[in-house]
Protein backbone atom coordinates (compact mmCIF):
# COMPACT_ATOMS: atom_id res chain seq x y z
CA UNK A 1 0.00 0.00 0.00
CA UNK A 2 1.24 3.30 -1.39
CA UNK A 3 2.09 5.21 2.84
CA UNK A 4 0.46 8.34 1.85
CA UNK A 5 -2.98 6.37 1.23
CA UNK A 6 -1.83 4.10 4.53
CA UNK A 7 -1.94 7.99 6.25
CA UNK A 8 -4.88 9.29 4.73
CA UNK A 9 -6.79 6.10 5.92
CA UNK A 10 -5.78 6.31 9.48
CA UNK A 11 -7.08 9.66 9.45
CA UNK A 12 -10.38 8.58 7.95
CA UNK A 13 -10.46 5.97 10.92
CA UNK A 14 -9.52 8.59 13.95
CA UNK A 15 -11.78 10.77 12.51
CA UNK A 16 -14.51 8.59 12.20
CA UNK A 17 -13.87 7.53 16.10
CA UNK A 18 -14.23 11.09 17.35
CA UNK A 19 -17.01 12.03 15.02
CA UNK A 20 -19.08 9.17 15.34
CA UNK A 21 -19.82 9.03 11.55
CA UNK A 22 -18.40 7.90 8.49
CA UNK A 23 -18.73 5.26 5.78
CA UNK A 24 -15.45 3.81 6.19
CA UNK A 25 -15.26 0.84 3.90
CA UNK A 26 -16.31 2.95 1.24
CA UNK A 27 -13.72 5.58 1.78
CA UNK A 28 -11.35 2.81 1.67
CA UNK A 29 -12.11 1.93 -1.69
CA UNK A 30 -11.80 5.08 -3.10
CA UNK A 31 -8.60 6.21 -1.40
CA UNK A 32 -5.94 5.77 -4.45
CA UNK A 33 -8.51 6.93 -7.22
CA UNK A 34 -9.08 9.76 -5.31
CA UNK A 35 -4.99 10.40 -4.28
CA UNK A 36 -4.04 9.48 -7.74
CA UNK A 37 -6.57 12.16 -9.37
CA UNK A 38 -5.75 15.04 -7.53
CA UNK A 39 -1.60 14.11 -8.03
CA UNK A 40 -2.97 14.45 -11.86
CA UNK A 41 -5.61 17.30 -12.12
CA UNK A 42 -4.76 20.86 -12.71
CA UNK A 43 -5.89 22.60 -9.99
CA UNK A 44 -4.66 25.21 -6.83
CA UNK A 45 -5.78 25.05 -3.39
CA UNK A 46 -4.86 28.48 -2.85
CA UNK A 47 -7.45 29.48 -5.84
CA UNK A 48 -9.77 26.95 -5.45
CA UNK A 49 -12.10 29.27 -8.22
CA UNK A 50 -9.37 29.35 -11.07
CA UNK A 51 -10.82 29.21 -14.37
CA UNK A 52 -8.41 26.92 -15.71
CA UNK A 53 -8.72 24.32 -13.32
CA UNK A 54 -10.00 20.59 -14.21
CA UNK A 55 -13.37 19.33 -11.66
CA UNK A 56 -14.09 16.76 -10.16
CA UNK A 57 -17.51 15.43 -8.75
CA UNK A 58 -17.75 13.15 -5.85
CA UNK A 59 -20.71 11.19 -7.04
CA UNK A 60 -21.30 9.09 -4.51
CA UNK A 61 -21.42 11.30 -1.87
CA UNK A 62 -21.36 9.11 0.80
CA UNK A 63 -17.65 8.77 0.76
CA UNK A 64 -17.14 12.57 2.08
CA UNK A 65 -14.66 11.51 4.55
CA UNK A 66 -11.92 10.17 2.05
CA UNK A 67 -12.46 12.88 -0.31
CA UNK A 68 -11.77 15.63 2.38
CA UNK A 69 -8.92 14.02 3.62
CA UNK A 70 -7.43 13.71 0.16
CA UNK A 71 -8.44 17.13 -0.36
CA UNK A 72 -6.32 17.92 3.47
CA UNK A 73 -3.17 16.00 2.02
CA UNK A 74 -3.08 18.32 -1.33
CA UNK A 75 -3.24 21.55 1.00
CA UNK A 76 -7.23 22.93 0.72
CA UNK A 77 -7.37 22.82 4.48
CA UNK A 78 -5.46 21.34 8.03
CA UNK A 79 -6.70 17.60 8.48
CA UNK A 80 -7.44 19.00 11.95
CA UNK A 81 -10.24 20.94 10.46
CA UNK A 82 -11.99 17.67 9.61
CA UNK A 83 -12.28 16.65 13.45
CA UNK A 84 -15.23 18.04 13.67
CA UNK A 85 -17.04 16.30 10.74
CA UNK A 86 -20.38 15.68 11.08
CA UNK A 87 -20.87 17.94 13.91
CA UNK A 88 -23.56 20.97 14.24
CA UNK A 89 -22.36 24.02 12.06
CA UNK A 90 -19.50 22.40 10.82
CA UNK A 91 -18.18 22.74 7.61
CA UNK A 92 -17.10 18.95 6.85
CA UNK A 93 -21.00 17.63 6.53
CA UNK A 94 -20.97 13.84 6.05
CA UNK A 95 -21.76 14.71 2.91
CA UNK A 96 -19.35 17.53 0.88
CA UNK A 97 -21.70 21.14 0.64
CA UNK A 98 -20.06 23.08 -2.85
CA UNK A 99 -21.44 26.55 -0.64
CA UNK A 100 -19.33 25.88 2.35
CA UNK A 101 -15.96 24.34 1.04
CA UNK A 102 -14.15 26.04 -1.32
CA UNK A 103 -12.72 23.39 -3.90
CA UNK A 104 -16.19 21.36 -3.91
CA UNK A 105 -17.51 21.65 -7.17
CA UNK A 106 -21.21 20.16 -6.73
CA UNK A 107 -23.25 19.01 -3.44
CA UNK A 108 -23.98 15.05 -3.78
CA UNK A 109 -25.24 11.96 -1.97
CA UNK A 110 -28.40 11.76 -3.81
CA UNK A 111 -26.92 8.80 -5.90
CA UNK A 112 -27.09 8.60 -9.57
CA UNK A 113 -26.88 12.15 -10.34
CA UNK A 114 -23.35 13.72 -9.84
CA UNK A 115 -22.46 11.81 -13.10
CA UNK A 116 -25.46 14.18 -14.70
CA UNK A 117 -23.75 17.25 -13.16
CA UNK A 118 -20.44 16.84 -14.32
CA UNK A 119 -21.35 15.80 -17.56
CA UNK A 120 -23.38 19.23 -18.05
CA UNK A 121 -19.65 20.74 -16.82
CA UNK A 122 -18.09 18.95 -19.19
CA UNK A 123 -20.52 20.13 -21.80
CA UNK A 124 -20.14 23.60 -20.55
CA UNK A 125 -16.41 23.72 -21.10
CA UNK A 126 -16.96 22.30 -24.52
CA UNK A 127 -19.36 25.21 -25.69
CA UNK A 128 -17.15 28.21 -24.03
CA UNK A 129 -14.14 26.05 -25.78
CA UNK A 130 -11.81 25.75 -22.65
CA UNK A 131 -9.40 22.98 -22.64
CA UNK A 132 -10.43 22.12 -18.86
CA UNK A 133 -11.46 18.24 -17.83
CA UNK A 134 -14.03 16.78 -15.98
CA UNK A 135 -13.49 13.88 -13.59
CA UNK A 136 -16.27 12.37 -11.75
CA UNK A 137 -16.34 8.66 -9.48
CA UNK A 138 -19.74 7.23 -9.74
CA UNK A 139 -20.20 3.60 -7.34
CA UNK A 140 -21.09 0.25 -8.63
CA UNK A 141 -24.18 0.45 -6.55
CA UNK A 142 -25.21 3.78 -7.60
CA UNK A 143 -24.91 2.85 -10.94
CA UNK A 144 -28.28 0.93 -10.63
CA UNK A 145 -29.67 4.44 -11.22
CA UNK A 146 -30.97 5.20 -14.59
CA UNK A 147 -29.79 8.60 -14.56
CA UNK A 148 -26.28 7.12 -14.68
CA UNK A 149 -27.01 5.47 -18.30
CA UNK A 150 -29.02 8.42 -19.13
CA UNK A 151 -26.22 11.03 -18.30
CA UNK A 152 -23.77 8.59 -20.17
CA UNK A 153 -25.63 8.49 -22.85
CA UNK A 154 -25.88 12.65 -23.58
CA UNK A 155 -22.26 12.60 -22.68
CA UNK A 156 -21.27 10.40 -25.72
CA UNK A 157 -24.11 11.89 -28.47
CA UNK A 158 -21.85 15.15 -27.60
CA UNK A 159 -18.46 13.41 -28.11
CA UNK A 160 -17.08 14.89 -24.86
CA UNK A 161 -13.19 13.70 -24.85
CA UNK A 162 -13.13 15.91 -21.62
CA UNK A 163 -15.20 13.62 -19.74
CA UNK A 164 -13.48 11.17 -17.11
CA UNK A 165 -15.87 8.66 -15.12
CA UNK A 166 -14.27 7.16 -12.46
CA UNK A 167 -16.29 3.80 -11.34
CA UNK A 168 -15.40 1.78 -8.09
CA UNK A 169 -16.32 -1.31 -8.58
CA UNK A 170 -15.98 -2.53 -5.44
CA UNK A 171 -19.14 -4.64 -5.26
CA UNK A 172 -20.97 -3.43 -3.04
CA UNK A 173 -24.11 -4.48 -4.33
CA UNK A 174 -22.86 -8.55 -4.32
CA UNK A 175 -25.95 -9.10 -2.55
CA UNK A 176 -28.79 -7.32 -4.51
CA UNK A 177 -28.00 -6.07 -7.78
CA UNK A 178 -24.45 -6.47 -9.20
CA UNK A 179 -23.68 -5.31 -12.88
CA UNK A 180 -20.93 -7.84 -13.17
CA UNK A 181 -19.12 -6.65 -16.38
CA UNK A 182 -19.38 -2.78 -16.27
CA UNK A 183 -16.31 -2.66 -18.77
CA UNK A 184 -19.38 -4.46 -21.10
CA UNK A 185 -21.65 -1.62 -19.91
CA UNK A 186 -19.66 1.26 -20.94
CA UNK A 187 -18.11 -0.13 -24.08
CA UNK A 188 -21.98 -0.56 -25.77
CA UNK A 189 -23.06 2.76 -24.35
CA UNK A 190 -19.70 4.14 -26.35
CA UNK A 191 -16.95 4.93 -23.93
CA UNK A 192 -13.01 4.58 -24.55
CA UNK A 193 -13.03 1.81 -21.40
CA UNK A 194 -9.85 1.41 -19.46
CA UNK A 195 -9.62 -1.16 -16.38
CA UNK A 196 -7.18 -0.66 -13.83
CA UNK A 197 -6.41 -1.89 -9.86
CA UNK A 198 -7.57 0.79 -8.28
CA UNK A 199 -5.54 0.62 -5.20
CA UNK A 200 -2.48 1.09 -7.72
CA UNK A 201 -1.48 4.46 -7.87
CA UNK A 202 1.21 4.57 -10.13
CA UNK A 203 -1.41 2.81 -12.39
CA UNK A 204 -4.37 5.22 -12.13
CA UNK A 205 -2.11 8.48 -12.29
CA UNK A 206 -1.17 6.64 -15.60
CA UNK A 207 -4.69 6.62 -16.86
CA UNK A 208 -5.91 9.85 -15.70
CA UNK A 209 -2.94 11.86 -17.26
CA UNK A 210 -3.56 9.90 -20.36
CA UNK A 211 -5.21 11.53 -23.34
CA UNK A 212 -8.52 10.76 -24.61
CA UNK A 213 -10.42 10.76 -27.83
CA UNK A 214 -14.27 10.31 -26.28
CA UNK A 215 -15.56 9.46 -23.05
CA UNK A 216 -13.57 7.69 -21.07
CA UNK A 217 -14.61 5.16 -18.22
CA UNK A 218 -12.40 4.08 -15.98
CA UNK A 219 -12.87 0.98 -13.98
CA UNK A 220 -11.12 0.59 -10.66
CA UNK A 221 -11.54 -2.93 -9.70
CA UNK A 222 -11.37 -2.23 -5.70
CA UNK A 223 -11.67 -3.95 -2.45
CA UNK A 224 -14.39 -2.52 -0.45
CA UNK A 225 -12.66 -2.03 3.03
CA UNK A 226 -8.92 -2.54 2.00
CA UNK A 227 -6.44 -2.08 4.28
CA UNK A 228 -8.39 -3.64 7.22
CA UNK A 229 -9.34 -7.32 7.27
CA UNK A 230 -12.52 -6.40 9.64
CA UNK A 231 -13.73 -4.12 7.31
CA UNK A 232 -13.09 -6.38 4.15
CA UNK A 233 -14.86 -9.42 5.77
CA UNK A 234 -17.84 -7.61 7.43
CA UNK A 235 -18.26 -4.72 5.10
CA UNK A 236 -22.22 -4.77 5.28
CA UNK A 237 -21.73 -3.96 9.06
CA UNK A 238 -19.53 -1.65 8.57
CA UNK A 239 -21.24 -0.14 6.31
CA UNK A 240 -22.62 3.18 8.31
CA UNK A 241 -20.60 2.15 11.47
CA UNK A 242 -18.03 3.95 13.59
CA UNK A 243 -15.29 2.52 15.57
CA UNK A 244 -15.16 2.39 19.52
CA UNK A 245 -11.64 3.02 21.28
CA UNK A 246 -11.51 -1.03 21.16
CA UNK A 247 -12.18 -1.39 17.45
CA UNK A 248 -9.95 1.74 16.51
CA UNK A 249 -6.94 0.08 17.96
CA UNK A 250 -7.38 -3.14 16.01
CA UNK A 251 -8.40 -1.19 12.82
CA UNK A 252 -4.98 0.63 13.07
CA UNK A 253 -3.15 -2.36 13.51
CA UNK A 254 -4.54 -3.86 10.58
CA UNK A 255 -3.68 -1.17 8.07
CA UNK A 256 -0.36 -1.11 9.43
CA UNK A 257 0.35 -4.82 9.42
């Protein structure tokens, strides 16, 4: 495991002990796309507004925690500042809020439709003919949505080569609804389709800084929970749960095994 994602997920795990809240298997998943992207993306913490930067949508939503302290390690804000996550007035909502965080480019967690929102980004950037690119990370589960075709669908009738979709496949939804060949999915909707590990960072700064001639889907075959054995083998209990002082200890020892 790359040791800045090893960091960035013992953060999400003290901070999800002091808060109380947190999807941490989730987060897990995502760690490396989300590390990986933001090594590659033009963007400045210090102007969070620039026009030239490239966006990125957190589709699912749910996985706040990872993407702020991602965010934290590329210099937006002190991982101290996330502490308080969760909490009454506080900035760091358990889902990311565009109008208080400066470097959040759209308010999700209602699933299925920040893949819509950055592909009308995408499409904006195309008409006033800046170079900038769109990245969004959609989740297998979400992608039961049929605004996720739907946006998919607009986003290749309009040919947008600026258009990134991240999708964790980290199959969550083994035990309801599993697409099991998403690569399938994409390819007969009309996306460029690249499959990577997506715990491999060298590998996913690879794709993202690659160019493009359409839409490009990217599928990050993940582990739901890696890092931590407990969270890999029970990830439906650990779905929405917190750790106690107990739990954080073995947690940390696991990721640092």
């Amino acid at each position: 495991m790359d040791t800045t994602c090893q960091r960035i997920r013992a953060q999400i795990l003290d901070i999800s002990y002091s808060s109380g809240h947190g999807h941490i298997p989730t987060c897990f998943s995502v760690v490396e796309c989300l590390y990986a992207l933001y090594q590659v993306m033009r963007h400045d913490p210090k102007h969070p507004d620039w026009a030239e930067r490239d966006r990125f949508v957190l589709s699912k939503g749910h996985a706040a925690l990872g993407y702020y302290a991602v965010m934290a390690e590329h210099g937006y804000f002190d991982i101290a500042e996330v502490a308080g996550f969760g909490s009454y007035n506080s900035r760091f909502g358990c889902h990311a809020d565009r109008t208080k965080l400066p470097g959040v480019e759209a308010s999700t967690g209602s699933l299925g439709h920040g893949i819509g929102i950055a592909t009308g980004m995408a499409l904006g950037e195309r008409i006033a003919g800046r170079p900038n690119r769109v990245f969004t990370l959609i989740g297998d589960g979400e992608s039961n949505e049929g605004t996720v075709w739907e946006a998919v669908q607009v986003a290749v009738n309009t040919g947008l080569d600026n258009l990134t979709i991240i999708y964790d496949h980290n199959k969550s939804q083994s035990r309801c609804l599993p697409i099991a060949n998403p690569g399938e999915r994409f390819r007969a909707f009309g996306c460029e389709v690249v499959e990577v590990d997506g715990h491999d960072v060298a590998a996913l700064k690879a794709v993202f800084a690659a160019p493009q001639t359409g839409v490009r889907a990217v599928i990050a075959d993940t582990v739901k929970g890696f890092g931590c054995k407990t969270l890999v083998d029970n990830t439906h209990e650990w779905h929405r749960k917190s750790p106690d002082a107990e739990q954080l200890a073995r947690l940390r020892e696991e990721l640092h095994a």
